[in-house]
Protein backbone atom coordinates (compact mmCIF):
# COMPACT_ATOMS: atom_id res chain seq x y z
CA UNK A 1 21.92 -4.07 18.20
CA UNK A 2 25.36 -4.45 20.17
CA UNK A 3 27.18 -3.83 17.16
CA UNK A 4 25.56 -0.02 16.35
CA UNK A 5 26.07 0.77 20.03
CA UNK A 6 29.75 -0.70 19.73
CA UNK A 7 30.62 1.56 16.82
CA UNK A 8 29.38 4.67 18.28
CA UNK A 9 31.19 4.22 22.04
CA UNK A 10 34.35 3.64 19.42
CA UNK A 11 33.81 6.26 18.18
CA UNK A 12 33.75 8.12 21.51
CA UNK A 13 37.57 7.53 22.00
CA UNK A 14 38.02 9.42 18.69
CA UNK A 15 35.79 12.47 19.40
CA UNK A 16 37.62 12.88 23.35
CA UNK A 17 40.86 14.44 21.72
CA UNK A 18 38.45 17.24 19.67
CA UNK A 19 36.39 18.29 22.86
CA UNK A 20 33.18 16.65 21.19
CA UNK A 21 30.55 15.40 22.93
CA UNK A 22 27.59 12.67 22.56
CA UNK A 23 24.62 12.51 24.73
CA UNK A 24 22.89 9.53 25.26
CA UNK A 25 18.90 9.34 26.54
CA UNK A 26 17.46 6.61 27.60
CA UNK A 27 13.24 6.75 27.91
CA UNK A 28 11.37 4.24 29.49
CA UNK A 29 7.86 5.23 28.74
CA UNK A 30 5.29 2.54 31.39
CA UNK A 31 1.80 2.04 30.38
CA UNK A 32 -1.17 0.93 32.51
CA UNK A 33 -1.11 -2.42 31.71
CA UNK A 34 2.52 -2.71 32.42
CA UNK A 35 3.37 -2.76 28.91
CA UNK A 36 5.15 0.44 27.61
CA UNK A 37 8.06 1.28 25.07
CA UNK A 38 11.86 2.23 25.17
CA UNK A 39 12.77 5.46 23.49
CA UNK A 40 16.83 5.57 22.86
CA UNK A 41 18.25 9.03 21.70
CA UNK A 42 21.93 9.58 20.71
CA UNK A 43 22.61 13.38 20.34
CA UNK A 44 26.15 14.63 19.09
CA UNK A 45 27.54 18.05 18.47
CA UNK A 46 28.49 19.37 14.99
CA UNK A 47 32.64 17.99 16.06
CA UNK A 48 31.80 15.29 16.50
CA UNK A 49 29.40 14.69 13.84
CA UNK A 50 31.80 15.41 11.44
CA UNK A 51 34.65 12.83 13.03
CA UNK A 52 32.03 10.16 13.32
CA UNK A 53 30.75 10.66 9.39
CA UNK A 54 30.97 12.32 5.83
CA UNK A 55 27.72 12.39 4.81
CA UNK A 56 24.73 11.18 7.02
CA UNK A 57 23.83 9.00 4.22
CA UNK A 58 26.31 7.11 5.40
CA UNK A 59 24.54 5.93 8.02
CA UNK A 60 23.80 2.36 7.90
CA UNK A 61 20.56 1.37 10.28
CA UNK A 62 19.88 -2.05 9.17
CA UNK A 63 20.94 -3.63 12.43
CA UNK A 64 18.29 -1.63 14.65
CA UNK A 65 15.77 -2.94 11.80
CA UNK A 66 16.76 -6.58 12.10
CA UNK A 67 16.71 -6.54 16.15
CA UNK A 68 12.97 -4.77 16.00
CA UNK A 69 14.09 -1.31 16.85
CA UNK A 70 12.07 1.75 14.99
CA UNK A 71 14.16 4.50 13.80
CA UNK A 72 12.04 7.73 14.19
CA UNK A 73 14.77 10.66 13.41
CA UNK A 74 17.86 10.61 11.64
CA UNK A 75 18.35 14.15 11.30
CA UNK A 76 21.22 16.68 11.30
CA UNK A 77 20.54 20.02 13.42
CA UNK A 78 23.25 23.19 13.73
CA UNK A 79 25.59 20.71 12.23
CA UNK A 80 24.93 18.23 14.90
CA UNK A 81 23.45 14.24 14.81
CA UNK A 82 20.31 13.58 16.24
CA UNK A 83 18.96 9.62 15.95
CA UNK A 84 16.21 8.28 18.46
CA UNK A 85 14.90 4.50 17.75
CA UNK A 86 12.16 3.13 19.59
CA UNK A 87 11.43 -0.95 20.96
CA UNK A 88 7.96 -1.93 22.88
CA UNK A 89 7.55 -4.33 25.53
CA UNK A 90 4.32 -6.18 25.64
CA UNK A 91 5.04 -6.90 29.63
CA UNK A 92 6.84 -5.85 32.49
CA UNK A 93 9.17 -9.00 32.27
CA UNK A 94 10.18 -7.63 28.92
CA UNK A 95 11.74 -4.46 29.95
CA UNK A 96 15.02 -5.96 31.36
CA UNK A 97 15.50 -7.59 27.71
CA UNK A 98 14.98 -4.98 25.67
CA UNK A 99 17.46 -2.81 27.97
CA UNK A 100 20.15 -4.97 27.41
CA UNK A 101 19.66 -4.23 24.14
CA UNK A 102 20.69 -0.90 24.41
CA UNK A 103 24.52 -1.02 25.71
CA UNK A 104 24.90 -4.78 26.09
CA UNK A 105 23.76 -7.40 29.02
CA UNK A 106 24.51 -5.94 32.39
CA UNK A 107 26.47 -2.90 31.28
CA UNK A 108 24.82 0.04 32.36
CA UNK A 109 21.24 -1.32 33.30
CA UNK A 110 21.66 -4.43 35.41
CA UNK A 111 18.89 -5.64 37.93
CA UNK A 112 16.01 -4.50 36.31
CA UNK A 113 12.70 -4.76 37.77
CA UNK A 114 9.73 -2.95 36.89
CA UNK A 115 6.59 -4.23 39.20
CA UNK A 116 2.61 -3.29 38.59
CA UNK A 117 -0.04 -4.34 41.42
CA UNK A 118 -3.72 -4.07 40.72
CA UNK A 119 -6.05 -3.91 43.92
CA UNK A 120 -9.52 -3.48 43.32
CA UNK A 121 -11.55 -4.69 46.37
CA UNK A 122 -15.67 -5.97 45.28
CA UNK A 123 -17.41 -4.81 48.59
CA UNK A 124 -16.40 -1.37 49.23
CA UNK A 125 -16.12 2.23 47.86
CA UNK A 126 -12.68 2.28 47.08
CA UNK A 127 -11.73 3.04 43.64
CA UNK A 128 -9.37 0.56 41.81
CA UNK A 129 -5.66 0.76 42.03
CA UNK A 130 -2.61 0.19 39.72
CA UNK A 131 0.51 0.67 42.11
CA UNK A 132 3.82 0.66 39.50
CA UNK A 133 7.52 0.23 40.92
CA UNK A 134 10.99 0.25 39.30
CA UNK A 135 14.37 -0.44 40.28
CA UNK A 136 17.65 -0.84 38.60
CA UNK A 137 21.59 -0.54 39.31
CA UNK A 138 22.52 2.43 36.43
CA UNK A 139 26.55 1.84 35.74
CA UNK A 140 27.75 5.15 34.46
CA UNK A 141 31.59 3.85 33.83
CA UNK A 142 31.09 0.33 31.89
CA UNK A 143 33.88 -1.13 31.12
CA UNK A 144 34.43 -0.66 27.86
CA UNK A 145 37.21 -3.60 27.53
CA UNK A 146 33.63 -5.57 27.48
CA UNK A 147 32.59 -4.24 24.26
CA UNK A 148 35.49 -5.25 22.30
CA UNK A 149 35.78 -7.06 19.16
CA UNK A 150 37.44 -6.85 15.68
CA UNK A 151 35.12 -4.04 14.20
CA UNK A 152 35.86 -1.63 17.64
CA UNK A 153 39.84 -2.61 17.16
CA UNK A 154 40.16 -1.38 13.12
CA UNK A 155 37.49 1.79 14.38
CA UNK A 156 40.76 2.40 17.22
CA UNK A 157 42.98 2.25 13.80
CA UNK A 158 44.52 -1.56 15.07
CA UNK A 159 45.21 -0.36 18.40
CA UNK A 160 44.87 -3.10 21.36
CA UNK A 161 41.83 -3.08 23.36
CA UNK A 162 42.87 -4.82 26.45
CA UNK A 163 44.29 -1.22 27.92
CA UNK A 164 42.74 0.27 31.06
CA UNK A 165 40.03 3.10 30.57
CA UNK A 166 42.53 5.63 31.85
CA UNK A 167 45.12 4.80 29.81
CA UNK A 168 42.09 5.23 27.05
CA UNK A 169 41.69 8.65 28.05
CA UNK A 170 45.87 9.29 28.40
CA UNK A 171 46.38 7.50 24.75
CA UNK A 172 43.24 10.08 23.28
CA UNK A 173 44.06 13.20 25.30
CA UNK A 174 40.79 13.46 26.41
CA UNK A 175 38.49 13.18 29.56
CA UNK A 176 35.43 10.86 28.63
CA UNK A 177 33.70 13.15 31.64
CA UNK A 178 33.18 15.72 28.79
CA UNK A 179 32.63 13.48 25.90
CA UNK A 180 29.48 11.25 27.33
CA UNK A 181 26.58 11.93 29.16
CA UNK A 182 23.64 9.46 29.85
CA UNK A 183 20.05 10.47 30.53
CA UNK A 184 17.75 8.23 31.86
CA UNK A 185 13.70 9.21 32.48
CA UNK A 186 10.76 7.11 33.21
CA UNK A 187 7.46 8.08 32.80
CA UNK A 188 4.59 6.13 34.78
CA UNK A 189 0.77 6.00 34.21
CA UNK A 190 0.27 7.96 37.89
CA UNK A 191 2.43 11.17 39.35
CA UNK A 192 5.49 9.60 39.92
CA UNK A 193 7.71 9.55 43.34
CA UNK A 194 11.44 9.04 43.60
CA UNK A 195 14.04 9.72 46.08
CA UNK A 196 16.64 10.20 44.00
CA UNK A 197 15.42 11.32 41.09
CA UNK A 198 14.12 14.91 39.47
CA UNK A 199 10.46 14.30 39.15
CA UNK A 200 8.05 16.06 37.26
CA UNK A 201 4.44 15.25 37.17
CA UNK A 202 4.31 11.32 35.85
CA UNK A 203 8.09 11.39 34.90
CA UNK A 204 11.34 10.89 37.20
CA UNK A 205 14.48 11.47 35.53
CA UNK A 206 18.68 11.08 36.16
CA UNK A 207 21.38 12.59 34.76
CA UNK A 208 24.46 11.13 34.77
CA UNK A 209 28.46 11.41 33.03
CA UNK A 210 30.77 9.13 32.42
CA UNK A 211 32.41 8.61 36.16
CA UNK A 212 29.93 8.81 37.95
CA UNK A 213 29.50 6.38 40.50
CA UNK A 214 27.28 2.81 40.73
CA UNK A 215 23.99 4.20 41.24
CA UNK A 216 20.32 2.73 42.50
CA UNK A 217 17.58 4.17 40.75
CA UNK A 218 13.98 3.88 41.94
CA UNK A 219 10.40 5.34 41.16
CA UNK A 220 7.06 4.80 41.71
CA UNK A 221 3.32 5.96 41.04
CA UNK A 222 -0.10 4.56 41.45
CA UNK A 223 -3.32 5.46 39.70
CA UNK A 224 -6.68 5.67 40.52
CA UNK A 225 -9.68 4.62 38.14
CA UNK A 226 -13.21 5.02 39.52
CA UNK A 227 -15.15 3.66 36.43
CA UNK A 228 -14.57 0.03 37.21
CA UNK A 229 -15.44 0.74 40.36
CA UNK A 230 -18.85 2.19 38.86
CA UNK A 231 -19.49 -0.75 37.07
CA UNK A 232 -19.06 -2.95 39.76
CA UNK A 233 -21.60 -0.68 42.22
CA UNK A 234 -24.06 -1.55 39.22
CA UNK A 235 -23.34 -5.11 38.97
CA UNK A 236 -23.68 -5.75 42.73
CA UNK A 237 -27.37 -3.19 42.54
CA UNK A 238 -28.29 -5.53 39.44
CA UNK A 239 -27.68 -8.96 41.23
CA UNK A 240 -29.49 -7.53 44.37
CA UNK A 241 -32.34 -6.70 42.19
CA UNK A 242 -32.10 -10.32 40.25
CA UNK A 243 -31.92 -11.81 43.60
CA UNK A 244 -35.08 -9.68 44.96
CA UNK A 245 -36.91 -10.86 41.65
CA UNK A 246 -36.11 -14.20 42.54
CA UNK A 247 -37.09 -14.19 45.85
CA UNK A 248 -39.91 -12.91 45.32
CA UNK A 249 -41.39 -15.06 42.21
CA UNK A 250 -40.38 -18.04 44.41
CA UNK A 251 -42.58 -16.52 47.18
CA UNK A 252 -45.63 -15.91 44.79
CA UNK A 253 -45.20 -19.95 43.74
CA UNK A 254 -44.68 -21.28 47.32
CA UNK A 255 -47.96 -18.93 48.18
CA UNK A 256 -49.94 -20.20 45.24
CA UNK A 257 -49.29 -23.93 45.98
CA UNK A 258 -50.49 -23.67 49.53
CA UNK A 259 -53.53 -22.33 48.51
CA UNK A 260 -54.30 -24.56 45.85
CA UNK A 261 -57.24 -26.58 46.44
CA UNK A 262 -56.82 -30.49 47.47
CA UNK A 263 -57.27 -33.06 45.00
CA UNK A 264 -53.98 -33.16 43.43
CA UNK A 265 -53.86 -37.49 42.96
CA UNK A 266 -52.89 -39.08 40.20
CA UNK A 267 -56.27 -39.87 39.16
CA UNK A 268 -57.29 -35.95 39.15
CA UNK A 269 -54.42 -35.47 36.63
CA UNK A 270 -54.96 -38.51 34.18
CA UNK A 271 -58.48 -36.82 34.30
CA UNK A 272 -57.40 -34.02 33.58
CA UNK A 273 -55.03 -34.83 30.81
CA UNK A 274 -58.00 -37.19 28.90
CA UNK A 275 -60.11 -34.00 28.90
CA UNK A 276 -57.65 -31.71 27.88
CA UNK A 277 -56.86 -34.66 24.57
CA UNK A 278 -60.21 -34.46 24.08
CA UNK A 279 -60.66 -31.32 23.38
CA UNK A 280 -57.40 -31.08 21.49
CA UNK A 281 -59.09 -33.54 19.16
CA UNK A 282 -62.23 -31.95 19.18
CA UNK A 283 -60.40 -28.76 18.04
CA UNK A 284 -58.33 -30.28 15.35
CA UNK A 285 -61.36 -32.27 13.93
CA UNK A 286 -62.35 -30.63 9.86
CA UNK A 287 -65.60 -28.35 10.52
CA UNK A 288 -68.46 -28.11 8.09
CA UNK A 289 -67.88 -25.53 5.96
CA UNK A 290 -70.56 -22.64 5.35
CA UNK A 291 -71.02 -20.82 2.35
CA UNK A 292 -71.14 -17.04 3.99
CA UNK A 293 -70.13 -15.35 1.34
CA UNK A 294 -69.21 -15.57 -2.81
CA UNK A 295 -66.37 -14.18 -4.19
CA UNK A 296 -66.20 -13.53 -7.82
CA UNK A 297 -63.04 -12.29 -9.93
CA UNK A 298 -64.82 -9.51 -12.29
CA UNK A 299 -62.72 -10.61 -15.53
CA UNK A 300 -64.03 -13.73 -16.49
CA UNK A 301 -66.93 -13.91 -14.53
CA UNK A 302 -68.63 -10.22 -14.51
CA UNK A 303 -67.59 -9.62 -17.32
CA UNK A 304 -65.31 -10.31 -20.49
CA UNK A 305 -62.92 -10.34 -21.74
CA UNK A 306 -60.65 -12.53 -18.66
CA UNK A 307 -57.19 -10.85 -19.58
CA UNK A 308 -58.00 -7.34 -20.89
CA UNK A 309 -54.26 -6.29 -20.88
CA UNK A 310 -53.71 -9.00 -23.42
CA UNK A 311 -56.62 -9.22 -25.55
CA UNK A 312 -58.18 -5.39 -25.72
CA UNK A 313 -55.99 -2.79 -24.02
CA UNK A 314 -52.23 -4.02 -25.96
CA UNK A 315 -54.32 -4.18 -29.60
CA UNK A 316 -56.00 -0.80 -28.92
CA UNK A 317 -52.93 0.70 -27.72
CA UNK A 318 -50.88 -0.83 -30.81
CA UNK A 319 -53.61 0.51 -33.49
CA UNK A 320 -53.71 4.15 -32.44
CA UNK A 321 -49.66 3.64 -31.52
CA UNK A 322 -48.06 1.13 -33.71
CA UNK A 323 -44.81 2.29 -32.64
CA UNK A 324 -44.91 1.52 -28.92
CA UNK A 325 -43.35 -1.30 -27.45
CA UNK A 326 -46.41 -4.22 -26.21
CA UNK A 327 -43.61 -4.73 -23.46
CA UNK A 328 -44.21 -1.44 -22.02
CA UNK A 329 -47.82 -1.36 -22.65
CA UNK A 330 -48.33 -4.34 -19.93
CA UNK A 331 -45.41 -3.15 -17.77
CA UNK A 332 -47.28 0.20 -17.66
CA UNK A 333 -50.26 -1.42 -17.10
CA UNK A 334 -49.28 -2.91 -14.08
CA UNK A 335 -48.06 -0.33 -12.32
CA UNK A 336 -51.26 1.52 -12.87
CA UNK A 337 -53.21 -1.50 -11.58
CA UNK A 338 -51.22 -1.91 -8.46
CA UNK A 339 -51.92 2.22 -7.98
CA UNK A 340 -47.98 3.13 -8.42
CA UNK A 341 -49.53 5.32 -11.64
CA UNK A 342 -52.66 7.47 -12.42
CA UNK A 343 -54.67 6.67 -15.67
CA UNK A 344 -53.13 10.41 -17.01
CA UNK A 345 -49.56 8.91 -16.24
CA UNK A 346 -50.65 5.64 -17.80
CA UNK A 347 -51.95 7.41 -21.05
CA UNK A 348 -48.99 9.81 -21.30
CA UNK A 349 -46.69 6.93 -21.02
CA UNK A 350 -48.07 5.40 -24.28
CA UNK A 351 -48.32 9.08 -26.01
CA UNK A 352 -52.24 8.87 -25.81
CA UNK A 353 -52.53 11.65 -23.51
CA UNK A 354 -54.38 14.16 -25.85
CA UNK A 355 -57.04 11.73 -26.73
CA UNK A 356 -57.10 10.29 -22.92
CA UNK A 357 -60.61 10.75 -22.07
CA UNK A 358 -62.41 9.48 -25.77
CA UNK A 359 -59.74 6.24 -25.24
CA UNK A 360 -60.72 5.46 -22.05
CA UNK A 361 -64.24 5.74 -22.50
CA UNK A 362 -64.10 3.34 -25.66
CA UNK A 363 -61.72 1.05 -23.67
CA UNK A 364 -64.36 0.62 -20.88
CA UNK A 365 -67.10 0.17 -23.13
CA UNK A 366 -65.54 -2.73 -25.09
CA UNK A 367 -65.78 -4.93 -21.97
CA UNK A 368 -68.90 -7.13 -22.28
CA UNK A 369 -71.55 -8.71 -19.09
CA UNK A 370 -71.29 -12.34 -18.87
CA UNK A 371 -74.95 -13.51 -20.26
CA UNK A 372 -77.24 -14.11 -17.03
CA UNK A 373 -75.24 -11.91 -14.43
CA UNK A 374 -77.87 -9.72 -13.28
CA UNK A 375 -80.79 -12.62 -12.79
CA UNK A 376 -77.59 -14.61 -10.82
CA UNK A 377 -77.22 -11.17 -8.42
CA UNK A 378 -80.91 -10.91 -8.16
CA UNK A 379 -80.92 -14.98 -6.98
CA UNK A 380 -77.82 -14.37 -4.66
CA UNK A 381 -79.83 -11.01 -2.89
CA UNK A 382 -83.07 -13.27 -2.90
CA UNK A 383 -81.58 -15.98 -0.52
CA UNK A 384 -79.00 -13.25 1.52
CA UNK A 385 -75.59 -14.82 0.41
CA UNK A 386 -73.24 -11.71 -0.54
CA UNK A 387 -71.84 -11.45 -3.26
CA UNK A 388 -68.19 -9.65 -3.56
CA UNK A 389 -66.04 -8.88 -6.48
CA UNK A 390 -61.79 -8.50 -6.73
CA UNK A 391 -60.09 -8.22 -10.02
CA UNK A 392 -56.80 -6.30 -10.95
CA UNK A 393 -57.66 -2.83 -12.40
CA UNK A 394 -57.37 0.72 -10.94
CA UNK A 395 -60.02 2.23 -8.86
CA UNK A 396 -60.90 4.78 -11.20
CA UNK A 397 -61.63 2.50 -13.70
CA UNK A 398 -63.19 0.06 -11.81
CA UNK A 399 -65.48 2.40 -10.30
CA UNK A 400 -66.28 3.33 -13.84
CA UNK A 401 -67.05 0.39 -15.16
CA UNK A 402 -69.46 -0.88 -12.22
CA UNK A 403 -71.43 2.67 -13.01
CA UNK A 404 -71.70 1.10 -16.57
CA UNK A 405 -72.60 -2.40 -15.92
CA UNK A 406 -75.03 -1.07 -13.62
CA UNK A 407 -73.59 -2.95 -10.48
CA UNK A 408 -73.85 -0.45 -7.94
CA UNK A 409 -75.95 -1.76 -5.32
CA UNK A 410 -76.14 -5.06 -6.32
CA UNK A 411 -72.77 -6.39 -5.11
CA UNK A 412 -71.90 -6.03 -1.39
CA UNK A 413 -68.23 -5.15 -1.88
CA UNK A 414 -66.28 -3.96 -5.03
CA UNK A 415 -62.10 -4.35 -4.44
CA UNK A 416 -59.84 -3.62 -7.10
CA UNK A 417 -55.91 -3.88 -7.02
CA UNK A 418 -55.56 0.00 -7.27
CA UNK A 419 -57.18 0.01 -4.21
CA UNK A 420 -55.08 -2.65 -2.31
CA UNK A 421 -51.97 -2.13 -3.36
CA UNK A 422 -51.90 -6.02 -4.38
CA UNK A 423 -52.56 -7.68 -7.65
CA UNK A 424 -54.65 -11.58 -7.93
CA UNK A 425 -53.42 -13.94 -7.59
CA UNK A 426 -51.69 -12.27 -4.47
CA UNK A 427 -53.17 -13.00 -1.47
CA UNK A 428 -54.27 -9.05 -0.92
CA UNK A 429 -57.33 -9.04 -2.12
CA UNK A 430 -58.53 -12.05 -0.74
CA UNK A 431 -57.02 -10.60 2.91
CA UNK A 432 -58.82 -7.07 2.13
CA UNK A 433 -62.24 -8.91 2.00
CA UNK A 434 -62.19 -11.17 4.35
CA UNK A 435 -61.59 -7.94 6.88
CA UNK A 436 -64.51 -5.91 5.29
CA UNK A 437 -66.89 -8.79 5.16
CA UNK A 438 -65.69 -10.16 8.86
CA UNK A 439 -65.75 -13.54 7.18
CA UNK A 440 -63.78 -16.64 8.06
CA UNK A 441 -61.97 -17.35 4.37
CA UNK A 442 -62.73 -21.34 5.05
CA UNK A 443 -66.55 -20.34 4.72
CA UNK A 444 -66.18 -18.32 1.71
CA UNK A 445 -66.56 -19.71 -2.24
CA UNK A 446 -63.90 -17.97 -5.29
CA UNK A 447 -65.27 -18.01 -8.75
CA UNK A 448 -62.72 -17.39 -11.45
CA UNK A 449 -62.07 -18.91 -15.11
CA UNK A 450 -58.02 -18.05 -14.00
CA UNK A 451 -56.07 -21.52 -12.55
CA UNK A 452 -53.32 -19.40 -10.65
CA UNK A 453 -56.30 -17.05 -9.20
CA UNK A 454 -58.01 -20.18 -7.70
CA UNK A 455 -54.71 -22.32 -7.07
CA UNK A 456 -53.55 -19.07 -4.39
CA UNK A 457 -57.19 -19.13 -2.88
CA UNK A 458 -57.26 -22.18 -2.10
CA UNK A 459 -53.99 -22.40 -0.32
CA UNK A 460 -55.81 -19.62 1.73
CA UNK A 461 -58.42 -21.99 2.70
CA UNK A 462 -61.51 -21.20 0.25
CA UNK A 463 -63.34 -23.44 -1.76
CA UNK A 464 -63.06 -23.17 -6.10
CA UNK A 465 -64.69 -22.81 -8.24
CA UNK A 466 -63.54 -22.95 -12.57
CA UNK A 467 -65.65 -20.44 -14.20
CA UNK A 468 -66.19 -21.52 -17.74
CA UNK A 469 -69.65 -21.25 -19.31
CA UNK A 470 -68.10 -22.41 -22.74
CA UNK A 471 -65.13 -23.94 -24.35
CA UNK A 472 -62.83 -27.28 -22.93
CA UNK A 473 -62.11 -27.91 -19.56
CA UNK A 474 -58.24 -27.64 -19.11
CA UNK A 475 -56.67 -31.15 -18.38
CA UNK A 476 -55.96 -31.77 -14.52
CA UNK A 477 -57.88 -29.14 -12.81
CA UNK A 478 -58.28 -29.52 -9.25
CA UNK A 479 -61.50 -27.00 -8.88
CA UNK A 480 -64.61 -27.53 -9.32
CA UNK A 481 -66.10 -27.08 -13.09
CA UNK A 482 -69.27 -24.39 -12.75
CA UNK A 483 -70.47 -24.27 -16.73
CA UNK A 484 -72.54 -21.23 -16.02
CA UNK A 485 -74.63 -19.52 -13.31
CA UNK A 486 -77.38 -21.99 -13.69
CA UNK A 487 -74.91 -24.48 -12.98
CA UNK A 488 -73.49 -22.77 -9.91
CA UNK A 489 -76.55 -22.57 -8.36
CA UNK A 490 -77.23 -26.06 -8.63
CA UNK A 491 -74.43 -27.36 -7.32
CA UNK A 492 -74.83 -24.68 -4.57
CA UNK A 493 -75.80 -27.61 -1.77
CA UNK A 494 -72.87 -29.41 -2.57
């Protein structure tokens, strides 16, 4: 950074012999924390913009890159050179650094202070304050022997350097009091007070030119901010409420323990503890389990066939429609059991929509009764057990084909999956049941020929029953093996 701000006050004692001129502004730009940023802008008139270069392009700002310093305009105006760079400083104690930066250590800034006290008092109305103070000693003649060095002596064309500034100005013809000028503003989070200074609003400014004497800068502001004052009112209202809470939950206690009745011994409490086991054990003890109510899955058991999606509704569908995928047959299907489709939607999905109603019908009368249903409902009504059927199939259709199997009446609920929303073996229809029975699950019996329908009722708690009046028993069944009706109610007792 010293060597860009070496070339240009070079430079100077080329442009005093042409009347030129180069301002130089200095912003110091203070934020509330106390962090802020330097804004540096050289300013030269169309003379001397032409001594210092050809061509702005040849302009070289790779030192300002390499010490951190942001160049934010490089432009040429009437003929003149304009070029501000910018530097932050994460801290008060940073701001002296980077200011030596700018002309060299102790130069034209020396002691540097820039000071921020926060007061913010807990118990009061006061708002909190940020008070902000800076000082420094502003050199407007620096010795510019100091800056020396070889690139300064070949910019002076090989000339010495150790010569006195007025012999400078004798040698060049010049008066530097019309070449340089210096600027210097700082701008403070709060209206800003100076004695010395032109102040407007949050910013106090100097102007100075090459001369001038030594000169003591100070300025100063402080801000107000009521809002953490706001939050600490409701901080202090919120602990006095906390506190009154307290307070006054320890007063209930201390009033409850003095009137609690005597008898507090160790004796009284080992009592009290063997009664309360007790009953702990008397709760967790198995209970005999009563048959309230029989649940029966109406494929497989009402009637037949168990599957119908696989064994009559896919082969009807496939003879009038050999074309249509199976796949979407029994994907259709069970969206229209779960009620996400109407039996029209249904039929128009597998292009039977035309013949819908003769279809359906034949569909609904294909399904067979289970030989001895009706004699078993008439037993189940004669000794008051319900009887309630699930099964997956919309409601439409289901309440179709209990008007057909003559079941209306007879059975003392009828819940189908179009109904729920849930397809067996999903716990749904179990669930939907047990609420319109008002039945405990653990005293209801599930009668299905389907393992995963009885594996996910009995996880729910009810007892099983395998429904199959003919054929093999499958290897490793956990449920109970009814061969019948006649069966089931013989093993009803057990």
């Amino acid at each position: 950074m010293r060597r860009v701000w070496v070339g240009v006050l070079g430079a100077v004692l080329l442009l005093v012999t042409s009347a030129c001129r180069v301002d130089t502004s200095v912003g110091i730009v203070v934020s509330a924390d106390g962090s802020g940023e330097v804004v540096v802008t050289v300013e030269t008139d169309a003379e001397a913009a032409a001594e210092l270069v050809d061509s702005p392009s040849d302009l070289n700002f790779s030192d300002l890159s390499d010490a951190g310093w942001r160049v934010e305009s490089a432009e040429l105006d009437g003929g003149g050179l304009s070029l501000t760079v910018s530097k932050p400083f994460a801290s008060a104690s940073e701001l002296p650094t980077v200011l030596d930066e700018v002309f060299g250590p102790g130069l034209v800034f020396r002691e540097v202070a820039l000071h921020r006290d926060h007061d913010f008092s807990l118990i009061g109305i006061d708002p909190a304050k940020a008070t902000y103070e800076l000082t420094a000693t502003i050199d407007a003649t620096p010795d510019l022997e100091s800056l020396g060095d070889q690139e300064l002596a070949a910019l002076l064309g090989g000339s010495p350097l150790g010569r006195s500034l007025l012999q400078a100005e004798t040698d060049a013809g010049g008066s530097f009091e019309s070449a340089l000028g210096l600027t210097v503003a700082v701008e403070l989070p709060g209206p800003a007070l100076s004695d010395s200074a032109t102040v407007v609003d949050n910013t106090a400014t100097w102007t100075f030119r090459y001369g001038d004497e030594v000169a003591v800068v100070d300025a100063s502001a402080s801000s107000d901010a009521f809002l953490p004052r706001v939050w600490a009112l409701v901080a202090e209202i919120a602990a006095l409420l906390l506190a009154l809470v307290l307070l006054s939950r320890l007063g209930s206690w201390l009033v409850a323990r003095a009137r609690a009745p005597k008898g507090r011994r160790r004796r009284d409490q080992r009592q009290r503890q063997e009664r309360a086991a007790t009953r702990e054990a008397e709760a967790s003890r198995p209970r005999r389990r009563l048959l309230r109510l029989l649940i029966v899955d109406v494929h497989g058991v009402l009637v037949t066939p168990a599957d119908p999606a696989k064994d009559l509704l896919v082969p009807m569908v496939a003879r009038l429609r050999p074309d249509v995928d199976p796949d979407q047959v029994r994907e259709l299907h069970r969206r229209l059991t779960l009620g996400r489709i109407s039996p029209e939607e249904f039929w128009q999905g597998v292009d039977l929509s035309e013949e819908r109603d003769e279809i359906e019908t034949r569909y609904l009368s294909s399904f067979r009764l289970v030989p001895g249903l009706h004699t078993f409902l008439g037993r189940m009504a004669s000794s008051r057990l319900p009887v309630s059927a699930v099964g997956n199939q919309p409601r439409a259709w289901g309440d179709r084909l209990r008007r057909m199997a003559s079941l209306e009446g007879v059975l003392s609920s009828w819940l189908v999956s179009g109904e729920v929303g849930a397809r067996l073996p999903d716990p749904g229809l179990f669930e939907a049941t047990r609420r319109t029975m008002s039945v405990d699950l653990y005293d209801c019996f599930y009668l299905s020929n389907r393992a995963e329908h009885l594996d996910a009722a009995q996880e729910l708690g009810l007892a099983t029953g395998l429904f199959i009046p003919e054929g093999d028993v499958p290897d490793g069944t956990e449920h109970l093996v009814v061969r019948g009706f006649d069966d089931l109610l013989r093993n009803r007792g057990s």
